[in-house]
C-alpha atoms as a PDB file:
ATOM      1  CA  UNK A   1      17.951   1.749  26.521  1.00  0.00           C
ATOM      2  CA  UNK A   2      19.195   2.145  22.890  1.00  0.00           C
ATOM      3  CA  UNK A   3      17.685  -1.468  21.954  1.00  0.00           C
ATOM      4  CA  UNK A   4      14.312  -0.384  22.923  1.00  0.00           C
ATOM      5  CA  UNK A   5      14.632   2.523  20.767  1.00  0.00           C
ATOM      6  CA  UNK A   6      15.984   0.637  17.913  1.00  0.00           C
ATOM      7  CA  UNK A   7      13.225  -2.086  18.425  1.00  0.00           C
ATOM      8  CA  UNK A   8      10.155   1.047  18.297  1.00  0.00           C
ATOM      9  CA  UNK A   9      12.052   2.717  15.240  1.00  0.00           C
ATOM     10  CA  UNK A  10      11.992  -1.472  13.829  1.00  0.00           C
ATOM     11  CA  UNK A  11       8.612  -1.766  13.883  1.00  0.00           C
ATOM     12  CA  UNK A  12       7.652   1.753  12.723  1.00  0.00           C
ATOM     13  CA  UNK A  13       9.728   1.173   9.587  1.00  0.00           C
ATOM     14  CA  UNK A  14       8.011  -1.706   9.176  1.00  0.00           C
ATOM     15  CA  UNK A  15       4.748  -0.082   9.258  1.00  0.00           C
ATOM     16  CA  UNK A  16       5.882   2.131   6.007  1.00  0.00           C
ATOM     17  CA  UNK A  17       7.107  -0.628   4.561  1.00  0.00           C
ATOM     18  CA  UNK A  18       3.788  -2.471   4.819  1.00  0.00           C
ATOM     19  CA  UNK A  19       1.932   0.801   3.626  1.00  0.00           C
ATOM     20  CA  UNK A  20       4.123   0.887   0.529  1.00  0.00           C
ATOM     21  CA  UNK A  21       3.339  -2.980  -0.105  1.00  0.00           C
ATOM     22  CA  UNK A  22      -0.274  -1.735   0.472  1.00  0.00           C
ATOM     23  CA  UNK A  23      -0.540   1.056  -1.950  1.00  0.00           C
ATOM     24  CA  UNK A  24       1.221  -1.465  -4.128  1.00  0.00           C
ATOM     25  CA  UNK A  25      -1.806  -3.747  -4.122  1.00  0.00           C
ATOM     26  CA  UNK A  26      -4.036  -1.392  -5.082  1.00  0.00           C
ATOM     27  CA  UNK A  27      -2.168  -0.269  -8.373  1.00  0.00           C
ATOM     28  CA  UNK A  28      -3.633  -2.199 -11.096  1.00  0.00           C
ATOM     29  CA  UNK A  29      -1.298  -3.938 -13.168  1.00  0.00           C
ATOM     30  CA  UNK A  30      -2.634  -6.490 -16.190  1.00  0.00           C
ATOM     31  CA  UNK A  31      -3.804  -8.839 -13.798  1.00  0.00           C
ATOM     32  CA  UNK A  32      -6.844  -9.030 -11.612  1.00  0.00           C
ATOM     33  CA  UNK A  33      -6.663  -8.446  -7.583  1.00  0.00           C
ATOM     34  CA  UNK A  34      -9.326  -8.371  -5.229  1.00  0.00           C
ATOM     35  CA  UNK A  35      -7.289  -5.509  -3.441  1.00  0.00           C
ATOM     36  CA  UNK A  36      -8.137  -3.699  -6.595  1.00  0.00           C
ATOM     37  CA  UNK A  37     -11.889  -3.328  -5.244  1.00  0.00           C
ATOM     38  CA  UNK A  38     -11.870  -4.524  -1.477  1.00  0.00           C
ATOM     39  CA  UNK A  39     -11.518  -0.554   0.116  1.00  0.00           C
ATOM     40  CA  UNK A  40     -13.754   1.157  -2.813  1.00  0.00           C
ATOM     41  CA  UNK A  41     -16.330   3.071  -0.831  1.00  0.00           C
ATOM     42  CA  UNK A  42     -20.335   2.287  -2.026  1.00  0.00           C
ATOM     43  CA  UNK A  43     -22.373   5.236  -0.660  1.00  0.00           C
ATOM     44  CA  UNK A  44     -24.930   2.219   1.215  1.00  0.00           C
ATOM     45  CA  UNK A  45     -27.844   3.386   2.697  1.00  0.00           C
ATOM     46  CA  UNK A  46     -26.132   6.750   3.084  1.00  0.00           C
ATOM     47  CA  UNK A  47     -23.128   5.066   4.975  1.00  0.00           C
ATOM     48  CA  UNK A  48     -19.919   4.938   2.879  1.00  0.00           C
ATOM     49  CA  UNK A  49     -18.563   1.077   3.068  1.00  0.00           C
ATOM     50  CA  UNK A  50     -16.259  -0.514   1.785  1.00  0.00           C
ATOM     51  CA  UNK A  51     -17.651  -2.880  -1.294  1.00  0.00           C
ATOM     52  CA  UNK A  52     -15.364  -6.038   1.314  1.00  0.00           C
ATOM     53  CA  UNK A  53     -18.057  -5.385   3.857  1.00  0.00           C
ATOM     54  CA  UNK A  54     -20.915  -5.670   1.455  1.00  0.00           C
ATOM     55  CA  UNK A  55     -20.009  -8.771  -0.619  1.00  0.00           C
ATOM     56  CA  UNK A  56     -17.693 -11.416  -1.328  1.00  0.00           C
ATOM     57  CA  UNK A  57     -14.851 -10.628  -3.769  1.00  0.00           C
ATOM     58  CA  UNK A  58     -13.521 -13.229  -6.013  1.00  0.00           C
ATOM     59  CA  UNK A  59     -11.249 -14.229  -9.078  1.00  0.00           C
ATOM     60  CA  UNK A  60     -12.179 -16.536 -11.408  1.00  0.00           C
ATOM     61  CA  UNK A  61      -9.464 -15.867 -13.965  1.00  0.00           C
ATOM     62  CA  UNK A  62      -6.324 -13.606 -14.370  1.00  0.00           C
ATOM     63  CA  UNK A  63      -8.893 -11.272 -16.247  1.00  0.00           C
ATOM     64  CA  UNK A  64     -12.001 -10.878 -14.454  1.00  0.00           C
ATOM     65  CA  UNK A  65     -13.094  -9.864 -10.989  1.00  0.00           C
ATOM     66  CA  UNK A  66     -16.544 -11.134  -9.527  1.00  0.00           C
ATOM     67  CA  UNK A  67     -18.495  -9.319  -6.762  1.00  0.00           C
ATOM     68  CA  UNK A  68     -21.486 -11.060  -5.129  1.00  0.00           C
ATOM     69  CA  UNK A  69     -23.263  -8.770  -2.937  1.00  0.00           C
ATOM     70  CA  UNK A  70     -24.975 -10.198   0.160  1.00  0.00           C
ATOM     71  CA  UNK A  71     -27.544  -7.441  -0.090  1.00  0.00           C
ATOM     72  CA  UNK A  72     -29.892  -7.328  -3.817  1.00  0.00           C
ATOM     73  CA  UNK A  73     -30.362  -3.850  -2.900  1.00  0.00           C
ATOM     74  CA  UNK A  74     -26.412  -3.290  -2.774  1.00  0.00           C
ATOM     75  CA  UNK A  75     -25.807  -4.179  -6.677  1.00  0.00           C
ATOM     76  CA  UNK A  76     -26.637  -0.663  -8.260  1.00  0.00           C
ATOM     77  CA  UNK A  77     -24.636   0.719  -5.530  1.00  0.00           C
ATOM     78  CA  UNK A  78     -21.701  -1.056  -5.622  1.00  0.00           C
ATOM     79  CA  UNK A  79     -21.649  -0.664  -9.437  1.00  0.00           C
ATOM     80  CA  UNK A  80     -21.886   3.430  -9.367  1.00  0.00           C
ATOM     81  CA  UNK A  81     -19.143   3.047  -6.865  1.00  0.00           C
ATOM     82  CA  UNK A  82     -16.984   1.122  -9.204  1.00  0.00           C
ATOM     83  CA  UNK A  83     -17.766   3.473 -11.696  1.00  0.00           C
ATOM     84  CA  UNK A  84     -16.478   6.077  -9.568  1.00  0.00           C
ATOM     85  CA  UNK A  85     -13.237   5.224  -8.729  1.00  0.00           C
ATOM     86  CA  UNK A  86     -10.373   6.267 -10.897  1.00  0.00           C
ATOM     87  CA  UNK A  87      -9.256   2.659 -12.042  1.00  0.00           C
ATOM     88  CA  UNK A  88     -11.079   2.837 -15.600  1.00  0.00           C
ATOM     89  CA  UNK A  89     -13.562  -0.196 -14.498  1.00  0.00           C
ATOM     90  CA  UNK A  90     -16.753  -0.972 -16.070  1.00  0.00           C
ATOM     91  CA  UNK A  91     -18.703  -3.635 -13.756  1.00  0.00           C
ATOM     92  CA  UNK A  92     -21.815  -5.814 -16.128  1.00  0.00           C
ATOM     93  CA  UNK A  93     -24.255  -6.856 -13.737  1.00  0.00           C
ATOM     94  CA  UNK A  94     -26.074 -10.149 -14.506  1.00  0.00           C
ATOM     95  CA  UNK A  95     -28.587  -9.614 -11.837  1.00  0.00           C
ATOM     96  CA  UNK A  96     -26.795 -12.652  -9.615  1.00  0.00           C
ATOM     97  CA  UNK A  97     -23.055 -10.807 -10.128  1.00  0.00           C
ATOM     98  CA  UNK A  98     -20.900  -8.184 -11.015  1.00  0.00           C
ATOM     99  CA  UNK A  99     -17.918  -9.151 -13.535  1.00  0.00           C
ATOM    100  CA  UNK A 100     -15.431  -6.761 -13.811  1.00  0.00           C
ATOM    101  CA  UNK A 101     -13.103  -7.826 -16.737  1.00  0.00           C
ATOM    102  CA  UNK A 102      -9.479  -6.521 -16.755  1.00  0.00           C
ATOM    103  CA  UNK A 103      -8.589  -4.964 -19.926  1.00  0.00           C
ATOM    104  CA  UNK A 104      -4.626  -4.707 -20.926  1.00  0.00           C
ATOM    105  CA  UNK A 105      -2.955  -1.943 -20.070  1.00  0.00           C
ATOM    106  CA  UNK A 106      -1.885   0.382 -22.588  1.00  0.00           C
ATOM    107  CA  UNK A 107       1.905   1.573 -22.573  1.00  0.00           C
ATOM    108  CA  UNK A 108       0.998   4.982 -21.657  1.00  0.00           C
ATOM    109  CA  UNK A 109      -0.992   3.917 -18.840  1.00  0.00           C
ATOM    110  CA  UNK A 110       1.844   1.366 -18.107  1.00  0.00           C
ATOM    111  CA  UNK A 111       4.601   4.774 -17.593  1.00  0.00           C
ATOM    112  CA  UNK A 112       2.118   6.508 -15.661  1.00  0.00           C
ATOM    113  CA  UNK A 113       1.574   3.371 -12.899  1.00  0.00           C
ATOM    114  CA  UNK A 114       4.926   3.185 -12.632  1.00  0.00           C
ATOM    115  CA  UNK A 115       5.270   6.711 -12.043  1.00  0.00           C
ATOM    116  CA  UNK A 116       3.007   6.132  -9.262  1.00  0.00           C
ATOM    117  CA  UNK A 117       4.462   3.577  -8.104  1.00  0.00           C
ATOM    118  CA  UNK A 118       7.802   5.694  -8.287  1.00  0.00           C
ATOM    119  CA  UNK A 119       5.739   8.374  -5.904  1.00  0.00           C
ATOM    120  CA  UNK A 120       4.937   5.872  -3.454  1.00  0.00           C
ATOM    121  CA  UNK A 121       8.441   4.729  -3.001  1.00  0.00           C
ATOM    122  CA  UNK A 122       9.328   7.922  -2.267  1.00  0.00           C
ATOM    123  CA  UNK A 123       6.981   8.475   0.351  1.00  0.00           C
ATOM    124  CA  UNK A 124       8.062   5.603   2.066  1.00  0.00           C
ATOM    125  CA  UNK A 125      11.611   6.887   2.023  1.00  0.00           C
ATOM    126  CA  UNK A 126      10.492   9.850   4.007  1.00  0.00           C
ATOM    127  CA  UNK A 127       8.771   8.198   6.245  1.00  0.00           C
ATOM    128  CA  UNK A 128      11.386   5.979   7.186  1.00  0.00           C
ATOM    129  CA  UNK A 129      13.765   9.160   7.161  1.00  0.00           C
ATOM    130  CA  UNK A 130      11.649  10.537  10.033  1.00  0.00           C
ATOM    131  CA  UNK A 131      11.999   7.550  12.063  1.00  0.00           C
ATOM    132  CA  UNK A 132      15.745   7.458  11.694  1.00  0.00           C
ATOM    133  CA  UNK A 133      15.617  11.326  12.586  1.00  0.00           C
ATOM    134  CA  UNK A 134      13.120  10.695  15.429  1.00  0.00           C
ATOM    135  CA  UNK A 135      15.686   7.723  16.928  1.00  0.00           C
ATOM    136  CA  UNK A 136      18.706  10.221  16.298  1.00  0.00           C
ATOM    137  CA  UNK A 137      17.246  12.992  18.249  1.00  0.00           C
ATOM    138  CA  UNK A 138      15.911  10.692  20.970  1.00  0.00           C
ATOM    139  CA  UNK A 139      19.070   9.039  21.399  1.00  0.00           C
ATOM    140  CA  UNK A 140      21.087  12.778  21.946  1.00  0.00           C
ATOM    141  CA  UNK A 141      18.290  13.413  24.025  1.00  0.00           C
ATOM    142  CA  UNK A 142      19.582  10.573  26.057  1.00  0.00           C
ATOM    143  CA  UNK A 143      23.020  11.910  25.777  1.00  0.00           C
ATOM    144  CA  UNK A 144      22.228  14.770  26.879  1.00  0.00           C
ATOM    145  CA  UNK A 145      20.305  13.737  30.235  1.00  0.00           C
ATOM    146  CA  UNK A 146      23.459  11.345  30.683  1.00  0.00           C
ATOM    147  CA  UNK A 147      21.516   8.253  30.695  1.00  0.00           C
ATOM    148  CA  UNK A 148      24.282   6.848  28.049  1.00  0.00           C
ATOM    149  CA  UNK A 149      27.397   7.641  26.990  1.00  0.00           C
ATOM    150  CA  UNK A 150      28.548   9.389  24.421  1.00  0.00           C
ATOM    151  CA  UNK A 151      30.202   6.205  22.448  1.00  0.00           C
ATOM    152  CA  UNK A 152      26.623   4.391  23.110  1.00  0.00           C
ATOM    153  CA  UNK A 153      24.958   7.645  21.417  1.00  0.00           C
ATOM    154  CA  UNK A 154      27.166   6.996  18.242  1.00  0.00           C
ATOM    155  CA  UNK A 155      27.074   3.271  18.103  1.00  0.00           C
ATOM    156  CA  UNK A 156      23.259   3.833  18.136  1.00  0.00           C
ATOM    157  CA  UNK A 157      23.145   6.262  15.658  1.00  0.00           C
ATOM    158  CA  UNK A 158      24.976   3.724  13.437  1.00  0.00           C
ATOM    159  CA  UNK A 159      22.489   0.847  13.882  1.00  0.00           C
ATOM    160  CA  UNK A 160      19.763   3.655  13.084  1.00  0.00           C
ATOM    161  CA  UNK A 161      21.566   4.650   9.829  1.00  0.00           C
ATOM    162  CA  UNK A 162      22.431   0.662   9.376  1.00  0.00           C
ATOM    163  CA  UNK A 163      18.695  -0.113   9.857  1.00  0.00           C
ATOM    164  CA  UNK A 164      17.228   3.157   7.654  1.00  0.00           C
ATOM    165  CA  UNK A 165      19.651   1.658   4.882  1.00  0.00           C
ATOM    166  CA  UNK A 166      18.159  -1.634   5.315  1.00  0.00           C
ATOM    167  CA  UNK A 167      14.669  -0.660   4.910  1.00  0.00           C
ATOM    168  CA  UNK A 168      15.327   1.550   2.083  1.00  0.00           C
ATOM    169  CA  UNK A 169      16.401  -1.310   0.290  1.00  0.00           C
ATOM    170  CA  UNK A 170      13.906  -3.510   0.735  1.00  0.00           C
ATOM    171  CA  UNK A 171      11.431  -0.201  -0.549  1.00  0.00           C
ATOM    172  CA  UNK A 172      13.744  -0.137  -3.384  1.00  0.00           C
ATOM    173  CA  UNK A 173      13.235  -3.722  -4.168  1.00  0.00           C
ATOM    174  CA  UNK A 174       9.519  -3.722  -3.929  1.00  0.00           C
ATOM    175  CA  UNK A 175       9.419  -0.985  -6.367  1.00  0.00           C
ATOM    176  CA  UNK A 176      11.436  -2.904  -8.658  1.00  0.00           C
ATOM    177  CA  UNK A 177       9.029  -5.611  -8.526  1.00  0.00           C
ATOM    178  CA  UNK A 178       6.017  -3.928  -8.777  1.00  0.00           C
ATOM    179  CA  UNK A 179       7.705  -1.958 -11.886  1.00  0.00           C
ATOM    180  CA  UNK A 180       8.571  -5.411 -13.208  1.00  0.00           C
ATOM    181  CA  UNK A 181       5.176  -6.657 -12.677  1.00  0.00           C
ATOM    182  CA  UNK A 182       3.319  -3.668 -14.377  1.00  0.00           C
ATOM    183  CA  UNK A 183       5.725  -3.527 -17.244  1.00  0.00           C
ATOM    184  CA  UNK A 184       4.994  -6.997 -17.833  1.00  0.00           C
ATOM    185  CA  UNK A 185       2.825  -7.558 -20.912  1.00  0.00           C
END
């Protein structure tokens, strides 16, 4: 009964785990990243899409990101959308495709990413504080309808705390390298 619990509360720590690692993708650091652009939304044919589902992404060198739309009608619309988002991007459109070049960050924009990145963290220590709370209460709830002991209630509760700790490490040391990796000049 408890390992079923402690399995569910696994896998949705996981899942904020992955979110962090996905929010983490999308913070621009000196480099170019095709997650940088991938989930921008174009405004196509009055549809909002995202610029993946309208062209291929690619990335020639650390510095530049290349769109090539499948559409010729898409290429003014994936550039205002680009232009749109708050990443500071300018897209040059050769007619065939879009270069975005990655400028270097300056150190003021450097704090403030990390900030960011410092915010997400967080997050995901919440969120994997309300699975730990969820599994605590579920497994008193258990208690409580005398499906397991008492002594099973608090070993459980100790894997859950064991587990939380575990996972708010590993948010802790993807922070650290994304910090590392945005400090980096």
């Amino acid at each position: 009964m408890t390992k079923d619990l402690i399995a569910d509360g696994t896998k949705r720590m996981q899942g904020a785990l992955a979110s962090l690692e996905g929010e983490f993708a999308k913070l621009r650091t000196g480099r170019a990243s095709t997650s940088l652009v991938e989930d921008i939304s174009v405004d196509y044919y009055g549809t909002p899409t995202p610029i993946m589902q309208l062209a291929s992404v690619s990335i020639p060198d650390s510095r530049t990101i290349t769109i090539q739309p499948w559409d010729r009608n898409a290429f003014s619309d994936i550039e205002k959308g680009i232009m749109r988002s708050d990443l500071g991007l300018n897209p040059v459109n050769d007619g065939k495709v879009i270069r975005i070049s990655i400028p270097p960050l300056t150190e003021e924009r450097r704090k403030e990413l990390v900030k960011i990145a410092k915010k997400y963290t967080e997050e995901a220590k919440v969120a994997l504080r309300n699975v730990r709370r969820d599994l605590n209460d579920a497994l008193k709830k258990l208690e409580k309808d005398k499906e397991i002991s008492e002594d099973e209630m608090h070993k459980g509760q100790d894997d859950v705390q064991k587990l939380t700790d575990d996972f708010v490490k590993k948010c802790d040391n993807a922070f650290t390298e994304k910090e590392k990796e945005i400090l980096e000049i």
